[in-house]
C-alpha atoms as a PDB file:
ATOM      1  CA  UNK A   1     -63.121 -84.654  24.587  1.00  0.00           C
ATOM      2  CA  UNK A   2     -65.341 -87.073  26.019  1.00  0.00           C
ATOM      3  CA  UNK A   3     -65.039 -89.110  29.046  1.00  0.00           C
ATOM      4  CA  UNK A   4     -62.910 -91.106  28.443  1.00  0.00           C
ATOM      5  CA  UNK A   5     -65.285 -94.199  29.335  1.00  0.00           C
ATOM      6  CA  UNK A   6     -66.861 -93.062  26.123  1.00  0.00           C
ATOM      7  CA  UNK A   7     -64.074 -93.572  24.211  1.00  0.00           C
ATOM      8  CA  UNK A   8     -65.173 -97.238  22.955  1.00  0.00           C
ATOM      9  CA  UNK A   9     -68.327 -96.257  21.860  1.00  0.00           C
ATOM     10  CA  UNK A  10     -67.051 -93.355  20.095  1.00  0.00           C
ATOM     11  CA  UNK A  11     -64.880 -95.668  17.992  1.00  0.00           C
ATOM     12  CA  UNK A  12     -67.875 -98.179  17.794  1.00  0.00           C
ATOM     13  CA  UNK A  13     -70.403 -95.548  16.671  1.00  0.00           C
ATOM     14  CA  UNK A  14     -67.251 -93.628  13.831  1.00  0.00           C
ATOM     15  CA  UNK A  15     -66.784 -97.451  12.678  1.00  0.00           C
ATOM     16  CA  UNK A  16     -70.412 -97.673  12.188  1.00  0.00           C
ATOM     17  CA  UNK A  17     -70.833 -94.425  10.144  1.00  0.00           C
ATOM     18  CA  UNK A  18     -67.981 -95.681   8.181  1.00  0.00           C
ATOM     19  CA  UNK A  19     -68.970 -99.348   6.871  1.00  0.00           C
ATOM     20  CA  UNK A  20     -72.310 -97.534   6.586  1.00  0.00           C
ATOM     21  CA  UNK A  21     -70.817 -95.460   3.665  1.00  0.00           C
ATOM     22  CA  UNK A  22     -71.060 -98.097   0.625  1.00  0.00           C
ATOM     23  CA  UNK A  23     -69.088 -95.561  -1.896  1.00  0.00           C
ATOM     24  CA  UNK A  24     -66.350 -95.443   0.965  1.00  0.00           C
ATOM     25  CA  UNK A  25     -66.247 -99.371   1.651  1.00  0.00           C
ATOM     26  CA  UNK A  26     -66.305 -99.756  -2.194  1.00  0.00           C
ATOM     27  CA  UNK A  27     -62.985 -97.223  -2.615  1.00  0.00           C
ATOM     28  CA  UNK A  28     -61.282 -99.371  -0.156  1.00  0.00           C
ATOM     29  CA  UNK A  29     -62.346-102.943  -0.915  1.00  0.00           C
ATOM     30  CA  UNK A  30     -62.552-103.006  -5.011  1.00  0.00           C
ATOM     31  CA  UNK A  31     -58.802-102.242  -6.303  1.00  0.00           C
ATOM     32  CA  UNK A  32     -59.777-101.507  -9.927  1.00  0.00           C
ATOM     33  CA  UNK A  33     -59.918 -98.164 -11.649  1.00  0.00           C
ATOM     34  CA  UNK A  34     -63.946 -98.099 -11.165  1.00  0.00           C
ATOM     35  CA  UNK A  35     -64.717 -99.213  -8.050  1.00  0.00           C
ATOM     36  CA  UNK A  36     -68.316 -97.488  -7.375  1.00  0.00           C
ATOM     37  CA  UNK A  37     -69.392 -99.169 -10.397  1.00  0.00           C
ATOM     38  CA  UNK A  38     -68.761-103.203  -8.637  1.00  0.00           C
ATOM     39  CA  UNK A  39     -71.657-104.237  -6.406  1.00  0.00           C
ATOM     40  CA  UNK A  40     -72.245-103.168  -2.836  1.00  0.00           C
ATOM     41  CA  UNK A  41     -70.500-105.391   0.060  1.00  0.00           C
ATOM     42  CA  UNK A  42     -73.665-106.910   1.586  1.00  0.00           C
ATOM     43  CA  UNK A  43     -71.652-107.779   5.257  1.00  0.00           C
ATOM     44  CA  UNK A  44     -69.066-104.151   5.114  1.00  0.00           C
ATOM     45  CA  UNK A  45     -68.331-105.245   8.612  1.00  0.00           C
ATOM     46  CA  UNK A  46     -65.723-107.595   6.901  1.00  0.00           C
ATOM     47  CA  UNK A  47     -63.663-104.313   6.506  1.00  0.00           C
ATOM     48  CA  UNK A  48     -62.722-103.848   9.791  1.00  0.00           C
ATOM     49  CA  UNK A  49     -59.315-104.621  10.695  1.00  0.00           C
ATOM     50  CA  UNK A  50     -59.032-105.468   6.952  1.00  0.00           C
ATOM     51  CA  UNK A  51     -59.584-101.887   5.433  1.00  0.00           C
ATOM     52  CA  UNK A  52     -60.848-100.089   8.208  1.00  0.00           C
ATOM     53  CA  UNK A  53     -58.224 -99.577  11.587  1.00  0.00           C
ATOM     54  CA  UNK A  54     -59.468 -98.703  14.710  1.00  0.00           C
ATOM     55  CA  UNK A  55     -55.761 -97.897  15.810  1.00  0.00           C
ATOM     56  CA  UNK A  56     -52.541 -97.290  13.473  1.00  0.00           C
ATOM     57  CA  UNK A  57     -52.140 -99.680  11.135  1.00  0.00           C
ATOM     58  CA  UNK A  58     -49.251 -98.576   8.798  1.00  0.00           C
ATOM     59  CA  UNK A  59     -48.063-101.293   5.558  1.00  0.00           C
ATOM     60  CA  UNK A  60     -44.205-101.902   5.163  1.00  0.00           C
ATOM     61  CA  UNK A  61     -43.117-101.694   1.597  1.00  0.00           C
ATOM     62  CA  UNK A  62     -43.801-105.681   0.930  1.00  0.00           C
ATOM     63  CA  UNK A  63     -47.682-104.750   1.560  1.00  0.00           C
ATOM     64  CA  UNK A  64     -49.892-105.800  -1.261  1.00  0.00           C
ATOM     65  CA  UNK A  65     -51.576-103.337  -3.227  1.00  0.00           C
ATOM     66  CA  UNK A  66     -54.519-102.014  -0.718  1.00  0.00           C
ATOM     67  CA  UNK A  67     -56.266 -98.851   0.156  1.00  0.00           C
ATOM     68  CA  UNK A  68     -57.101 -98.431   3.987  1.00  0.00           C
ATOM     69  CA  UNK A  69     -58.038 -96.023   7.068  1.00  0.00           C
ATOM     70  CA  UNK A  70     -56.630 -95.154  10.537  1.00  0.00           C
ATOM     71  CA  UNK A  71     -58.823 -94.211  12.917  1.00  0.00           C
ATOM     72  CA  UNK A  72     -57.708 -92.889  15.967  1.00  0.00           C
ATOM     73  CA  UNK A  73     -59.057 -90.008  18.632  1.00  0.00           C
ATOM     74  CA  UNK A  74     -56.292 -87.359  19.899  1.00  0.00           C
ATOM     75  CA  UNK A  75     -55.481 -83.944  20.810  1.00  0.00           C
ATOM     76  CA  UNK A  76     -57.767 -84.108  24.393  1.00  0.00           C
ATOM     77  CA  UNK A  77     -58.012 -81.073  26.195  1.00  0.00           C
ATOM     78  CA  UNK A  78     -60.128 -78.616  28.246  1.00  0.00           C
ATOM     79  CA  UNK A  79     -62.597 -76.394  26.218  1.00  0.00           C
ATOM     80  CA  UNK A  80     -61.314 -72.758  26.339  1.00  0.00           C
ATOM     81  CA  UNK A  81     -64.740 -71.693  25.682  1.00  0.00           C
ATOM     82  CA  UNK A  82     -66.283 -74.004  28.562  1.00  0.00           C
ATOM     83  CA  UNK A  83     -64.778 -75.916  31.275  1.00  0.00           C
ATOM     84  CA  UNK A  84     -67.435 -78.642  30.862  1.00  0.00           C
ATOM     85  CA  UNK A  85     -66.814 -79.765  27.874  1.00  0.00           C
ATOM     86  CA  UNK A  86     -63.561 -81.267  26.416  1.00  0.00           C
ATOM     87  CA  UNK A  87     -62.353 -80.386  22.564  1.00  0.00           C
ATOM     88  CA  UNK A  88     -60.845 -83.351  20.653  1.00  0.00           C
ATOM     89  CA  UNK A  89     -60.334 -84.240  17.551  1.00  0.00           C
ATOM     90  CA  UNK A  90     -61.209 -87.564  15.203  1.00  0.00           C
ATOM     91  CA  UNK A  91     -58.190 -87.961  12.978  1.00  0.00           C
ATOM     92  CA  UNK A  92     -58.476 -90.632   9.904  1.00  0.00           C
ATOM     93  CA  UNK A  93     -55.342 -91.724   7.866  1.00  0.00           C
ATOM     94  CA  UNK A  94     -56.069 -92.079   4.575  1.00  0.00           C
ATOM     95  CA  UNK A  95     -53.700 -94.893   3.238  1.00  0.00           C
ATOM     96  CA  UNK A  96     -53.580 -96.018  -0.668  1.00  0.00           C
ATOM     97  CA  UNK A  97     -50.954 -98.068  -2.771  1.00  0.00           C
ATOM     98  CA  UNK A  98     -49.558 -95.605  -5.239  1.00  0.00           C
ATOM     99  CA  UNK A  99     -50.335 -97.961  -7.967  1.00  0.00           C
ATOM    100  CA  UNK A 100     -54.063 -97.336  -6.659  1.00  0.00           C
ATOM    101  CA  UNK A 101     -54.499 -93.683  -6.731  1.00  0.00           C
ATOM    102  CA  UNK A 102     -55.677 -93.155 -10.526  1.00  0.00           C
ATOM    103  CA  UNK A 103     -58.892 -94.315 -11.235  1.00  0.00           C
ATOM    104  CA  UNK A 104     -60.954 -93.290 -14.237  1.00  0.00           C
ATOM    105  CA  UNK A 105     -60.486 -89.692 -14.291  1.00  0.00           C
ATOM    106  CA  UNK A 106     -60.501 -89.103 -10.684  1.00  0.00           C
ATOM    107  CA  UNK A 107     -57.884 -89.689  -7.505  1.00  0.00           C
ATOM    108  CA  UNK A 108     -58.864 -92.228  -5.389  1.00  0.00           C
ATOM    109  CA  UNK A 109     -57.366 -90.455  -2.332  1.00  0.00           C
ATOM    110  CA  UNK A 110     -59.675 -87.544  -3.552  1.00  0.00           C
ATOM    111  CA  UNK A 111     -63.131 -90.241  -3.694  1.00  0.00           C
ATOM    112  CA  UNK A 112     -62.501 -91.231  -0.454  1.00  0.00           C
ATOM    113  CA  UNK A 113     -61.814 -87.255   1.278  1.00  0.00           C
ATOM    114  CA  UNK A 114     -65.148 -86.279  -0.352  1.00  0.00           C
ATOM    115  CA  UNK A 115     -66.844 -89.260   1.255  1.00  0.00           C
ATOM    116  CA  UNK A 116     -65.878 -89.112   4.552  1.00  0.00           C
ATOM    117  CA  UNK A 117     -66.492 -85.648   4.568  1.00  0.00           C
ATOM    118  CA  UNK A 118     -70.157 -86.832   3.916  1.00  0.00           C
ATOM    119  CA  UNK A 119     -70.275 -89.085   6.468  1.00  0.00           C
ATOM    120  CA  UNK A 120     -68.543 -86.787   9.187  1.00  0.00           C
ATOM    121  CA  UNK A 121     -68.353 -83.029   8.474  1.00  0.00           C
ATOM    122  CA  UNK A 122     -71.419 -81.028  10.229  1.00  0.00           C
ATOM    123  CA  UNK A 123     -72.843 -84.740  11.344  1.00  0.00           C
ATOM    124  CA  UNK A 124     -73.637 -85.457  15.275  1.00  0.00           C
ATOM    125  CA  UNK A 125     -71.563 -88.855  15.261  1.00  0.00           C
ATOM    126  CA  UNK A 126     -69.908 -88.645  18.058  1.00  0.00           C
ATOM    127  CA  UNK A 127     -69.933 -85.899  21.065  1.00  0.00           C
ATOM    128  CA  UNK A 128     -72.692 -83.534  21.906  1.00  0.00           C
ATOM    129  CA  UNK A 129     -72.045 -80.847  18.873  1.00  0.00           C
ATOM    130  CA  UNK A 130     -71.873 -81.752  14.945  1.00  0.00           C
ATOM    131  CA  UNK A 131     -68.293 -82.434  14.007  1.00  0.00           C
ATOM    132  CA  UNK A 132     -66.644 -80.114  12.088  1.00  0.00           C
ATOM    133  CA  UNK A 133     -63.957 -80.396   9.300  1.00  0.00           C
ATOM    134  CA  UNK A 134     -60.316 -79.051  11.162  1.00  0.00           C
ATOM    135  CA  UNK A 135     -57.823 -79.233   8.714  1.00  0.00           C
ATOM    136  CA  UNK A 136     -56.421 -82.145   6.203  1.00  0.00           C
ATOM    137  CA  UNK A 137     -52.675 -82.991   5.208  1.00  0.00           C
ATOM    138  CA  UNK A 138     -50.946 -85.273   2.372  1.00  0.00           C
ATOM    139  CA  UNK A 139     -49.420 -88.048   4.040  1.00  0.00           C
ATOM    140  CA  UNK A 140     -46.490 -90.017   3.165  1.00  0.00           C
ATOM    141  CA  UNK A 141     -46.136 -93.310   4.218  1.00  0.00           C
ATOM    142  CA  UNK A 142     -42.864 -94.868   2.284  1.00  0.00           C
ATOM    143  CA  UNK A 143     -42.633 -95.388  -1.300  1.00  0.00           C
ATOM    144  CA  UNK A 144     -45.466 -97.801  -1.900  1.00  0.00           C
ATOM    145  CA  UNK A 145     -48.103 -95.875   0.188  1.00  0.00           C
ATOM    146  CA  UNK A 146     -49.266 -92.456   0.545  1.00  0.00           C
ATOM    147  CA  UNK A 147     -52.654 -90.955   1.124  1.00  0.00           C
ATOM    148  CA  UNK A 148     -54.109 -87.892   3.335  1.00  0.00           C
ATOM    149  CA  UNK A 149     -54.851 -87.596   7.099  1.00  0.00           C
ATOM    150  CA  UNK A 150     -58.105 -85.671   7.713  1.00  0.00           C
ATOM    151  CA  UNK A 151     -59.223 -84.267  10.981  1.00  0.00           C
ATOM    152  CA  UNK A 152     -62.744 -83.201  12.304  1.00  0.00           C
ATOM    153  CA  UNK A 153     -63.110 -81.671  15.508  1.00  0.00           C
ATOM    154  CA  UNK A 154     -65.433 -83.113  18.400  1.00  0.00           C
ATOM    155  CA  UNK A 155     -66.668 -81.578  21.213  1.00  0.00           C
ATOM    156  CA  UNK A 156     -68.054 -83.827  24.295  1.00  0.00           C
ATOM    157  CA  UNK A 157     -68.691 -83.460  28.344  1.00  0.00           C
ATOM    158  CA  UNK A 158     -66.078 -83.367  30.471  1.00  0.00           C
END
């Protein structure tokens, strides 16, 4: 997946994607029970490495209420299908305060799964192919946090 030279970029250019998502930088910045209804965040950059985590970030029980992502590249290897490209994967952590998950009549875990499958899944981001959707997981943190970890697959030159 990538050389790895192009790793920086590719978490420049997935950062990018992400504080470009205003319903997704909403979900994580606004802690009420409707947060696509508060206005949008004129300067989302402000969310990264406050909501948004280029690296594992994970909250200790003290944490304050928040809702926040984990971005991070993994699983590197050789193509099977073609020795010049590498398969990797983009994995995002999906973290929220349990006291944040119900919002009016939806899951906020839920809101934010649907939109970064709109930002990512079948979208040239990163690599030379359109990511694809892998697989996704619940994720528990401790007993203040849980979430989901989503993981789209990315295929770049070796």
């Amino acid at each position: 997946m990538a050389k790895f030279e192009q790793l920086n970029d590719y978490v420049f250019n997935t950062l990018q994607a992400l504080i470009g998502n205003q319903n997704l930088c909403k979900l994580l910045k606004y802690n009420n029970t409707d947060p696509l209804s508060q206005p949008d965040i004129e300067d989302a950059s402000v969310l990264i490495m406050d909501k948004i985590y280029p690296m594992p970030n994970i909250p200790g029980t003290q944490a304050e209420e928040s809702s926040l992502l984990n971005i991070i590249f993994d699983n590197f290897k050789l193509s099977s299908d073609n020795k010049g490209t590498k398969d990797g994967t983009l994995v995002i952590n999906i973290i929220v305060h349990n006291n944040l998950w119900l919002m009016n009549g939806r899951l906020r875990p839920f809101s934010i799964l649907a939109e970064l499958d709109k930002t990512f899944n079948d979208k040239r981001i990163v690599g030379i192919k359109k990511m694809q959707f892998d697989r996704g997981r619940y994720y528990f943190i401790n007993e203040k946090f849980s979430g989901y970890q989503v993981i789209y697959q990315v295929v770049s030159t070796n």
